[in-house]
PDB file of N, CA and C in Angstrom:
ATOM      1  N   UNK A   1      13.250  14.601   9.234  1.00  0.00           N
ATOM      2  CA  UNK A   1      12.996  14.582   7.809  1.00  0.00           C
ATOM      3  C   UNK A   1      13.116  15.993   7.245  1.00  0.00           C
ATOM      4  N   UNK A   2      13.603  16.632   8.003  1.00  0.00           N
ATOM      5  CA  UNK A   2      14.313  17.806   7.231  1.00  0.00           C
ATOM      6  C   UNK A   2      14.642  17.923   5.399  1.00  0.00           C
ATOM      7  N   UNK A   3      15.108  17.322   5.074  1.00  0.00           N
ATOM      8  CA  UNK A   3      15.467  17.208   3.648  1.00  0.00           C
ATOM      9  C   UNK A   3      14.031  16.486   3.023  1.00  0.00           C
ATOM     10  N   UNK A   4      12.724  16.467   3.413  1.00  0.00           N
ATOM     11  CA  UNK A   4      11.684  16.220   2.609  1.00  0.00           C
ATOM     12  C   UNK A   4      11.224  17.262   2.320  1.00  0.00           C
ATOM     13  N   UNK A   5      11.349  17.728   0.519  1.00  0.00           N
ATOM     14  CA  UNK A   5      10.364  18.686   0.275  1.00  0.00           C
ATOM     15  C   UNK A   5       9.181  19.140   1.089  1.00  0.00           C
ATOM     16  N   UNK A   6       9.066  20.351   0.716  1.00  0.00           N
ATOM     17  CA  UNK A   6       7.567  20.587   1.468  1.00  0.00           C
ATOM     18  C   UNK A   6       6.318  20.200   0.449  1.00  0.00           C
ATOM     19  N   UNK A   7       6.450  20.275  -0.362  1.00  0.00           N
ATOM     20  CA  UNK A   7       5.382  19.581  -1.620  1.00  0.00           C
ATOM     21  C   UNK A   7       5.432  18.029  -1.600  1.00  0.00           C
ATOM     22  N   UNK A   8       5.641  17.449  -0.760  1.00  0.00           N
ATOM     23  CA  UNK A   8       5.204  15.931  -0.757  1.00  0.00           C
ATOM     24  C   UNK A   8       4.415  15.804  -0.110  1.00  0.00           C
ATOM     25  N   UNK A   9       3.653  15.334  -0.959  1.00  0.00           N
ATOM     26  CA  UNK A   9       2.419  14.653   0.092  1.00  0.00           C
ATOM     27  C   UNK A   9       1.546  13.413  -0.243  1.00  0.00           C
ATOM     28  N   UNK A  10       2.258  12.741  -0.691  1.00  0.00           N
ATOM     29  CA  UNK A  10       2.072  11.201  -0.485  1.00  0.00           C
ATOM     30  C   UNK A  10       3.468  10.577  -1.449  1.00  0.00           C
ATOM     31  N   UNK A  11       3.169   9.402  -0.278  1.00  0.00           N
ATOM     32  CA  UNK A  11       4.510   8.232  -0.928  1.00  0.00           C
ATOM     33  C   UNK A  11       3.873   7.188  -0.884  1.00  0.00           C
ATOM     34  N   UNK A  12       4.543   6.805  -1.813  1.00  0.00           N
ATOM     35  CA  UNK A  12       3.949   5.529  -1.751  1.00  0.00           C
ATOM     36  C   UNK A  12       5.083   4.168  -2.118  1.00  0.00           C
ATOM     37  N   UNK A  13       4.758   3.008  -1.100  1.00  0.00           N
ATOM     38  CA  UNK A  13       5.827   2.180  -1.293  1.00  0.00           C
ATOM     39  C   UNK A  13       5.446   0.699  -1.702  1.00  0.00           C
ATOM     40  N   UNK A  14       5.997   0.013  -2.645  1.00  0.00           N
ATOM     41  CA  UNK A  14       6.168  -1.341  -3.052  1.00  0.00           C
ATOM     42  C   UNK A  14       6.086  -2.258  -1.882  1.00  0.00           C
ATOM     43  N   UNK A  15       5.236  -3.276  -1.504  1.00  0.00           N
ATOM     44  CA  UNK A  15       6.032  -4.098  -0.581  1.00  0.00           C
ATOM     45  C   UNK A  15       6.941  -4.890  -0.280  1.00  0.00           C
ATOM     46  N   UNK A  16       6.597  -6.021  -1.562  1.00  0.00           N
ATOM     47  CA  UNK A  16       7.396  -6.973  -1.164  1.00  0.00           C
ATOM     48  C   UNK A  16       8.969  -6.723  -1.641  1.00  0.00           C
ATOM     49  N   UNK A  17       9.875  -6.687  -0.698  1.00  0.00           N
ATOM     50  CA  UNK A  17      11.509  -5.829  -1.101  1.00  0.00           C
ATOM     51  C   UNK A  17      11.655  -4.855  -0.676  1.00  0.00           C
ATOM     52  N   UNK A  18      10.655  -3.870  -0.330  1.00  0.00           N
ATOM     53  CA  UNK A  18      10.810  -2.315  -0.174  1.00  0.00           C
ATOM     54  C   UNK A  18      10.038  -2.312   1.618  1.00  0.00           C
ATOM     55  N   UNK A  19       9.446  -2.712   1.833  1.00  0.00           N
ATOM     56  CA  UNK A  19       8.639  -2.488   3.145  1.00  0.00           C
ATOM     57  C   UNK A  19       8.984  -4.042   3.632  1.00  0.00           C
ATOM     58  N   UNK A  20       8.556  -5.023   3.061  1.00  0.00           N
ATOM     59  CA  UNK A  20       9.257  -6.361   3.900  1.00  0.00           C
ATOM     60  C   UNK A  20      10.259  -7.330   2.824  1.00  0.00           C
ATOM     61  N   UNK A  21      10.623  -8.355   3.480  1.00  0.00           N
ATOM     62  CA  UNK A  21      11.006  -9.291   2.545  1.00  0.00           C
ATOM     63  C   UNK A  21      10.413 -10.563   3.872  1.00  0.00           C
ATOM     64  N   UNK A  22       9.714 -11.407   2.768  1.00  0.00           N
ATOM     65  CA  UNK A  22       8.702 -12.747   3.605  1.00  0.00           C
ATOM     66  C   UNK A  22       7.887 -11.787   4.688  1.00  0.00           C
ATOM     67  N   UNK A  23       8.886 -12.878   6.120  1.00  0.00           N
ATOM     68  CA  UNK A  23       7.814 -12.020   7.159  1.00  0.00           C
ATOM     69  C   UNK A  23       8.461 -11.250   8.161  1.00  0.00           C
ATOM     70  N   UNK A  24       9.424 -10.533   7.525  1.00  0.00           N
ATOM     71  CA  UNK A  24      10.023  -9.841   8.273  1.00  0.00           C
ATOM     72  C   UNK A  24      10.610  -7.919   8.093  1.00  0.00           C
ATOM     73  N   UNK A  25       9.826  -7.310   8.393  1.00  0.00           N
ATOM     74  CA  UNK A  25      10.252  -6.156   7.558  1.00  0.00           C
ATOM     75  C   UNK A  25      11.481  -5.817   7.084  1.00  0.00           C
ATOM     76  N   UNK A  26      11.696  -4.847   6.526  1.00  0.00           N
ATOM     77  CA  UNK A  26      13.042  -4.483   6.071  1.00  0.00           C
ATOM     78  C   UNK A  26      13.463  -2.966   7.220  1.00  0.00           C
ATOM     79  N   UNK A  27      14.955  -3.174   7.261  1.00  0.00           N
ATOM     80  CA  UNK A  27      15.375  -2.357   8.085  1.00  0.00           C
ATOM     81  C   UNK A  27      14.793  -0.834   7.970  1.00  0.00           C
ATOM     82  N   UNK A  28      14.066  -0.017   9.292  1.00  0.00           N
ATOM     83  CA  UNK A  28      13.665   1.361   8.673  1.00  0.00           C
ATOM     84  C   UNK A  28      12.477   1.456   8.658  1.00  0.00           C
ATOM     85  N   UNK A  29      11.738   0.501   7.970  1.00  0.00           N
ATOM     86  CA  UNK A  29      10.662   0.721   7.120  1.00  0.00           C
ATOM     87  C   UNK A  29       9.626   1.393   8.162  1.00  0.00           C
ATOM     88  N   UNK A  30       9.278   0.513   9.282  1.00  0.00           N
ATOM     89  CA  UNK A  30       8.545   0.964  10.259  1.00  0.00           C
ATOM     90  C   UNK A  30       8.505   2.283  10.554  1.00  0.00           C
ATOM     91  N   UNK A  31       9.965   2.916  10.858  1.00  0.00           N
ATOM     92  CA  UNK A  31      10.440   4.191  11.325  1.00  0.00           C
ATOM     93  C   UNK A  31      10.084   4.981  10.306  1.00  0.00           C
ATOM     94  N   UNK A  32       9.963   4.777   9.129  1.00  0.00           N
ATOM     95  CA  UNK A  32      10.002   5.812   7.871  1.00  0.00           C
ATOM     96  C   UNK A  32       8.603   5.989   7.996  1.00  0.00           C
ATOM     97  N   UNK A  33       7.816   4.920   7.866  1.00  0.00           N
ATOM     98  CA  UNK A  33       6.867   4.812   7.479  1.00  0.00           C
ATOM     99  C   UNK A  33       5.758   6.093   8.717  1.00  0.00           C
ATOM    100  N   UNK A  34       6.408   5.742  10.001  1.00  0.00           N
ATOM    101  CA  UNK A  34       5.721   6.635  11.115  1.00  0.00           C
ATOM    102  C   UNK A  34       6.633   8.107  11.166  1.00  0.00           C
ATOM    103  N   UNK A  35       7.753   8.148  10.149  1.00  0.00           N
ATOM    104  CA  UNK A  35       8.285   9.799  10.283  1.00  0.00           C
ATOM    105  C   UNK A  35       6.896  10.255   9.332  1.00  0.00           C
ATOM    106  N   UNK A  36       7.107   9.814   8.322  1.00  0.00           N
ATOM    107  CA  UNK A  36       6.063  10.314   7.198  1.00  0.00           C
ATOM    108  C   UNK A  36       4.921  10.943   7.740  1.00  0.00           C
ATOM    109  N   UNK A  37       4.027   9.790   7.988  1.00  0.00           N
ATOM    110  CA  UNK A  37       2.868  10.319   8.567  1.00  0.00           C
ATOM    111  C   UNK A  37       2.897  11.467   9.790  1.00  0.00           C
ATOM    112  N   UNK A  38       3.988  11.104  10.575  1.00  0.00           N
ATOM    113  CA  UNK A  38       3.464  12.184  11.589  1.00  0.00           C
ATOM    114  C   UNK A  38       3.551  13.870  10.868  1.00  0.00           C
ATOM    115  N   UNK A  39       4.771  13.619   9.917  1.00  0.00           N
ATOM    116  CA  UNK A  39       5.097  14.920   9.034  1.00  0.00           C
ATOM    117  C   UNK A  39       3.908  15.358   8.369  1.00  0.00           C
ATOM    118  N   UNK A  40       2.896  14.274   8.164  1.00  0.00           N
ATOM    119  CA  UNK A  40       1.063  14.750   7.898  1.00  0.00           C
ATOM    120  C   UNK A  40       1.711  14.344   6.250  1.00  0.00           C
ATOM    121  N   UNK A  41       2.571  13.387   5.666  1.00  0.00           N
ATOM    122  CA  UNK A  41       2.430  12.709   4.298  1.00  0.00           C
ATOM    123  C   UNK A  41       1.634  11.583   4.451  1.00  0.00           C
ATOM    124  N   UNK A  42       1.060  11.962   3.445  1.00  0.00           N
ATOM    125  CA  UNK A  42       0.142  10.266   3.467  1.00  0.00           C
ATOM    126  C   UNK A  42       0.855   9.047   2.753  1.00  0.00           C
ATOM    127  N   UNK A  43       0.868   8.163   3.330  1.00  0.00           N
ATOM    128  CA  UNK A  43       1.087   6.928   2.868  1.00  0.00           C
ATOM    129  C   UNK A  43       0.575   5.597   2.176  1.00  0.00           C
ATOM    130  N   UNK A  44       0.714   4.881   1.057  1.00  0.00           N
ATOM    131  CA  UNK A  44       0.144   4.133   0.516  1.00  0.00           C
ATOM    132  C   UNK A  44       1.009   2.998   0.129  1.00  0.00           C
ATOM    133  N   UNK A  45       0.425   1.733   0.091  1.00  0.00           N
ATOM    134  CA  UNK A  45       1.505   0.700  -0.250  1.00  0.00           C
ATOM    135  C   UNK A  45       0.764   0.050  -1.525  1.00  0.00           C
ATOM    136  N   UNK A  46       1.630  -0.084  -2.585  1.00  0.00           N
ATOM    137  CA  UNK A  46       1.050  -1.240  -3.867  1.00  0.00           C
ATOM    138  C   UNK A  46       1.649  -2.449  -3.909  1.00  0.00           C
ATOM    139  N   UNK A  47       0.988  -3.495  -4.485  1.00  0.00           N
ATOM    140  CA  UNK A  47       1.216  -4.768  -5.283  1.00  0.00           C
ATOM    141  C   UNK A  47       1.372  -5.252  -6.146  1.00  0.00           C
ATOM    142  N   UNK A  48       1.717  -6.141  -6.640  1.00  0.00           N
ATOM    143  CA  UNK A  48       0.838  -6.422  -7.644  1.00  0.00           C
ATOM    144  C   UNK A  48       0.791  -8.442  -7.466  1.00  0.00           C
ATOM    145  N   UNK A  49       0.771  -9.028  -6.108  1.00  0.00           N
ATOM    146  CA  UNK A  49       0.197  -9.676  -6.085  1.00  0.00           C
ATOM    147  C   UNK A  49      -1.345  -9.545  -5.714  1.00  0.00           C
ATOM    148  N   UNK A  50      -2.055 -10.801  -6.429  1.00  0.00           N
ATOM    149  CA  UNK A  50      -3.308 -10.499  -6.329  1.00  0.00           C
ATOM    150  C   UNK A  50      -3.993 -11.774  -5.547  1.00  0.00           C
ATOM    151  N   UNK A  51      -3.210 -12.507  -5.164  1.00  0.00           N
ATOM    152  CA  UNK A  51      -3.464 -13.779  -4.536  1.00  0.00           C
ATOM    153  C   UNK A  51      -3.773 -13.092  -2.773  1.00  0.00           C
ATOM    154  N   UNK A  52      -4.135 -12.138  -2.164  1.00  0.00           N
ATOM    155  CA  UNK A  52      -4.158 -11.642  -0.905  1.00  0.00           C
ATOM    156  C   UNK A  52      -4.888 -10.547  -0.882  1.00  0.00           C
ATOM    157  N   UNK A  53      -6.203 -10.774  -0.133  1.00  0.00           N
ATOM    158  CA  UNK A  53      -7.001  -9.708   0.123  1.00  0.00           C
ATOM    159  C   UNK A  53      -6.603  -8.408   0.819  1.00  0.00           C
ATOM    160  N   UNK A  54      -6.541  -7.334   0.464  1.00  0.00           N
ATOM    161  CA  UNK A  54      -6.279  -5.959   0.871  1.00  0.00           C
ATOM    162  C   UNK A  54      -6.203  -6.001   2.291  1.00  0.00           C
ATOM    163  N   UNK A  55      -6.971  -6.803   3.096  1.00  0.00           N
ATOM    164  CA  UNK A  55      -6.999  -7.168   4.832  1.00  0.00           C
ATOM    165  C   UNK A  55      -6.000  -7.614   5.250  1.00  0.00           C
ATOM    166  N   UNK A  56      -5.951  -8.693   3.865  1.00  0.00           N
ATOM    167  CA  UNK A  56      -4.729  -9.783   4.499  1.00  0.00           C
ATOM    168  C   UNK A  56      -3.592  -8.848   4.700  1.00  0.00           C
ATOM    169  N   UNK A  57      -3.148  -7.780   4.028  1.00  0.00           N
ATOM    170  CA  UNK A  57      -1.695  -6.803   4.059  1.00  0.00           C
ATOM    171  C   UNK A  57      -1.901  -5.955   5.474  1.00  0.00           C
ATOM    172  N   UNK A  58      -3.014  -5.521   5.439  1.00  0.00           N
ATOM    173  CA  UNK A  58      -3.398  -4.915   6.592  1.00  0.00           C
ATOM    174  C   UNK A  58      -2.816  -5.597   7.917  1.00  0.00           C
ATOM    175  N   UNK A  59      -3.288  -7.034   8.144  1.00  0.00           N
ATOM    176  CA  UNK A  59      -2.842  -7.678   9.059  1.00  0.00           C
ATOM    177  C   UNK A  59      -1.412  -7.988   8.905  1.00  0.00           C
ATOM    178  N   UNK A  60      -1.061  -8.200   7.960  1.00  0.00           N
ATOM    179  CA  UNK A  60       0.408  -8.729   7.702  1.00  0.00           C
ATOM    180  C   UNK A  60       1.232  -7.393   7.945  1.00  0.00           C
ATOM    181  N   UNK A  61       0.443  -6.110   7.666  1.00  0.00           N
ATOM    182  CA  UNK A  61       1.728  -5.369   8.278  1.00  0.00           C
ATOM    183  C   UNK A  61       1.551  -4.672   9.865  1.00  0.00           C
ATOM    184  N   UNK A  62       0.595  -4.743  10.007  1.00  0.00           N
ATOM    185  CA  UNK A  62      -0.138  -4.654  11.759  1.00  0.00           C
ATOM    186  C   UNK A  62       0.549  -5.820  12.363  1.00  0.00           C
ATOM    187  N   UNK A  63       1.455  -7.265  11.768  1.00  0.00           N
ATOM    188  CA  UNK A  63       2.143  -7.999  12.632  1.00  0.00           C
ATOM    189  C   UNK A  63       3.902  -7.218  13.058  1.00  0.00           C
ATOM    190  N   UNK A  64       4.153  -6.259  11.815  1.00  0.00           N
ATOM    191  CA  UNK A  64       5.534  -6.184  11.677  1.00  0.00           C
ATOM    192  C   UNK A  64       5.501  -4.458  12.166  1.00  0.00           C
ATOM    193  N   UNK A  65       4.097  -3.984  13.245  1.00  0.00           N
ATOM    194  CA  UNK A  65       4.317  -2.796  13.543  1.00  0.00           C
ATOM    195  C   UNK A  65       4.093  -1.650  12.804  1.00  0.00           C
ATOM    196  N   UNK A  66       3.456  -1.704  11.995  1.00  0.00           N
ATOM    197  CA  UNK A  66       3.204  -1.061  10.655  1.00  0.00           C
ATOM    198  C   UNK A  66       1.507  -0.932  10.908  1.00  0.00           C
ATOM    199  N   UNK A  67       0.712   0.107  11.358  1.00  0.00           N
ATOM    200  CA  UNK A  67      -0.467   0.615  11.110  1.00  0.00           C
ATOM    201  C   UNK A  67      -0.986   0.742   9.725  1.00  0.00           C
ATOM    202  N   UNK A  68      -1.885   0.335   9.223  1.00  0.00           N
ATOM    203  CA  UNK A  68      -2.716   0.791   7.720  1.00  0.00           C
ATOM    204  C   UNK A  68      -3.674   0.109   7.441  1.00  0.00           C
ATOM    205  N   UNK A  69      -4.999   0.734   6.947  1.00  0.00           N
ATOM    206  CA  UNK A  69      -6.110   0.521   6.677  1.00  0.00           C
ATOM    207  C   UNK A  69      -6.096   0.181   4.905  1.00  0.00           C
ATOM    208  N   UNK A  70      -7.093  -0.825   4.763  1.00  0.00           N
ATOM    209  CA  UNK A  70      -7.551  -1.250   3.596  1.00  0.00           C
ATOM    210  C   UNK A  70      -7.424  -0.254   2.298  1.00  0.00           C
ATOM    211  N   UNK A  71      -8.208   0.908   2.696  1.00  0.00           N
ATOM    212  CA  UNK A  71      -8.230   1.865   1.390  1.00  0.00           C
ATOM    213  C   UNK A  71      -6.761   2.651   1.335  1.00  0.00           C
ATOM    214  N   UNK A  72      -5.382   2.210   2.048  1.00  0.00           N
ATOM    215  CA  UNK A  72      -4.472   2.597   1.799  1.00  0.00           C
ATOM    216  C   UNK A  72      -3.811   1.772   1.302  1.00  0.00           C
ATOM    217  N   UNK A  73      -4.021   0.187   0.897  1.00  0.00           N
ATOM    218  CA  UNK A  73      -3.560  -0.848  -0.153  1.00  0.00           C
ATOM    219  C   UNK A  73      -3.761  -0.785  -1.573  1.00  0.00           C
ATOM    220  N   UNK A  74      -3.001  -0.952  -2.104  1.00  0.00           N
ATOM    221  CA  UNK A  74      -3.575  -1.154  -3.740  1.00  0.00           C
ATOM    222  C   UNK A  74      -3.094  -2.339  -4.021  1.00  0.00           C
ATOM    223  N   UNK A  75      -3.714  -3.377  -4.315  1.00  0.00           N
ATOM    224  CA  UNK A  75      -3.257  -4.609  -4.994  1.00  0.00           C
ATOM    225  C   UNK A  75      -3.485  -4.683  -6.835  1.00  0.00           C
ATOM    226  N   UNK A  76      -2.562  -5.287  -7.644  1.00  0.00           N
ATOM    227  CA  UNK A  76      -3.733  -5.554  -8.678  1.00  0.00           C
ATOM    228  C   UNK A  76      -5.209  -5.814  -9.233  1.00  0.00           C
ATOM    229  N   UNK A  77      -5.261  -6.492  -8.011  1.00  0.00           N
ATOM    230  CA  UNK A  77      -7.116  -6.697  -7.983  1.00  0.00           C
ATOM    231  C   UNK A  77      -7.990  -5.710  -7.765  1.00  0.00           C
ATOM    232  N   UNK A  78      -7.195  -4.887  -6.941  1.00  0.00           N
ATOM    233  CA  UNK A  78      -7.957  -3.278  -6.768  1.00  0.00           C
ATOM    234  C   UNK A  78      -8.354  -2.248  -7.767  1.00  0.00           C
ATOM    235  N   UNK A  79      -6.724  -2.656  -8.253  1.00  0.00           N
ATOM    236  CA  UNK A  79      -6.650  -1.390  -9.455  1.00  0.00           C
ATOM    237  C   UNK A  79      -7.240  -1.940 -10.082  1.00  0.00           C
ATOM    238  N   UNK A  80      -7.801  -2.917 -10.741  1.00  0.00           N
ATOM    239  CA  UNK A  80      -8.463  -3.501 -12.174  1.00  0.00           C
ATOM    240  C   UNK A  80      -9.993  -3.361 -11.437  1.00  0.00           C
ATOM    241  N   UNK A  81     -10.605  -3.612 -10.101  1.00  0.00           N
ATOM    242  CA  UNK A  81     -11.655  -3.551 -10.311  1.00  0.00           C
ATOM    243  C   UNK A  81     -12.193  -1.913 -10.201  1.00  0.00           C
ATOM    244  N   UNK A  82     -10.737  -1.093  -9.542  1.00  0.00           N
ATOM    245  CA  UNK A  82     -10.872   0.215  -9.722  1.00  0.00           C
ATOM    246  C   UNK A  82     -11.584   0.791 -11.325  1.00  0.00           C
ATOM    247  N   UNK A  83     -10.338   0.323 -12.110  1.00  0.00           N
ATOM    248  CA  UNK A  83     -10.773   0.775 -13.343  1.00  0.00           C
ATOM    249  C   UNK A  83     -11.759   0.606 -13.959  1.00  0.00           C
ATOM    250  N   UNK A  84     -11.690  -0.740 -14.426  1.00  0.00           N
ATOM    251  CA  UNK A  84     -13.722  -1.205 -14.681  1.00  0.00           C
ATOM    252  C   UNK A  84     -14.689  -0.302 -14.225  1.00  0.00           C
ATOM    253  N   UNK A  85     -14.604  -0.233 -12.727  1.00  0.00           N
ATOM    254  CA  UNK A  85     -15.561   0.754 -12.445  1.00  0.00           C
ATOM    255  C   UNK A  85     -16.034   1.800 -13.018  1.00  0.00           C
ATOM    256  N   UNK A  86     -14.870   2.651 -12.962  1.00  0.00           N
ATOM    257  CA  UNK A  86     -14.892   4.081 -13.966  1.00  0.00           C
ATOM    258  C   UNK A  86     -14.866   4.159 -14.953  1.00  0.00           C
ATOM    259  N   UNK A  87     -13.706   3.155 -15.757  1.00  0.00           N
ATOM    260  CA  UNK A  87     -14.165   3.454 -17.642  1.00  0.00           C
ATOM    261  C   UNK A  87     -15.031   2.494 -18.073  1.00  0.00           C
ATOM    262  N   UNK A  88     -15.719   1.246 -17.607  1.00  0.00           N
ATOM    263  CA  UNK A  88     -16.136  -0.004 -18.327  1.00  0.00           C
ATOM    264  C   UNK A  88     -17.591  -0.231 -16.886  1.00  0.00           C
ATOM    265  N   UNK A  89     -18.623   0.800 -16.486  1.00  0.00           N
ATOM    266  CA  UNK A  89     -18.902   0.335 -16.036  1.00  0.00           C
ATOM    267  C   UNK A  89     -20.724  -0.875 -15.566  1.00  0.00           C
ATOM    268  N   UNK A  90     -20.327  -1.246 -17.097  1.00  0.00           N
ATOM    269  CA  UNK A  90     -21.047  -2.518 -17.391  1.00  0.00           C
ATOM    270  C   UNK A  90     -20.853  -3.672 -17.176  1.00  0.00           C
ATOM    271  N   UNK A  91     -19.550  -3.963 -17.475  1.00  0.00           N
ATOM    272  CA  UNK A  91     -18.559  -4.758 -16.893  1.00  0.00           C
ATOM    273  C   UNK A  91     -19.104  -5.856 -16.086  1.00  0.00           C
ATOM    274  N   UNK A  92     -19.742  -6.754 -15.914  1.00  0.00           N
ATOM    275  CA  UNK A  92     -20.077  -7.579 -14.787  1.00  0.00           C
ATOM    276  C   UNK A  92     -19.285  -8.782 -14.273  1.00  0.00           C
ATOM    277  N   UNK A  93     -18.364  -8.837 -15.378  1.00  0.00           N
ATOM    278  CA  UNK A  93     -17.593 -10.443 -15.273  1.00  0.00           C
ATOM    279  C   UNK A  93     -16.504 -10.110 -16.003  1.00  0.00           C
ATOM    280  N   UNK A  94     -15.047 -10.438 -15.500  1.00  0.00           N
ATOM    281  CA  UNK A  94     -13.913 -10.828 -15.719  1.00  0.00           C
ATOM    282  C   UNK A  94     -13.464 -12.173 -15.822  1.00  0.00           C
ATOM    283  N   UNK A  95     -12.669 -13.056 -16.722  1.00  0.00           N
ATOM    284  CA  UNK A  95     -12.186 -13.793 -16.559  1.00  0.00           C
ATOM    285  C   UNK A  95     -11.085 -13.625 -17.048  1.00  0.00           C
ATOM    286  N   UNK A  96     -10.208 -14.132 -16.419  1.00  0.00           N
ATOM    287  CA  UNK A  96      -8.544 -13.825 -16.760  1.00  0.00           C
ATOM    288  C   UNK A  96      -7.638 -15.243 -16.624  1.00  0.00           C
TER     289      UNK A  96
END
């Protein structure tokens, strides 16, 4: 990874299309995903389905060889209960 800036330090990737398609990763992804980190970039993956608990990706990409912990997911559901938190945080109930 020669040609990665030295000022990167985190990427972050889309899943579904960009890291897998269904249940099968996409060509690379694995490999990229472990150049990165060892280069000491941190890595993060977003969603924006919200139908799948932050675990569930965890496991789903721990099937396709892909290491990552929960607080390195962002789903929609994350980010919204992210936000609430910090700007709205009275907030007790959503319905959508």
């Amino acid at each position: 990874m020669s040609q990665l800036p030295d000022r990167v330090r985190l990427v972050i990737f889309d899943l579904d299309g960009v890291v897998y398609r269904g249940h099968e990763p996409i060509a690379g992804a694995r490999e990229l995903v472990a150049t990165l980190r060892a280069a000491g970039v941190a890595v993060r993956f977003a969603t924006n389905n919200s139908m799948v608990a932050r675990t569930g990706y965890v496991e789903r990409l721990a099937g396709m060889g892909i290491a990552s912990e929960a607080h390195e997911i962002v789903t929609s559901t994350s980010a919204t209960i992210e936000h609430l938190a910090r700007h709205a945080p009275d907030v007790r109930s959503v319905l959508a």
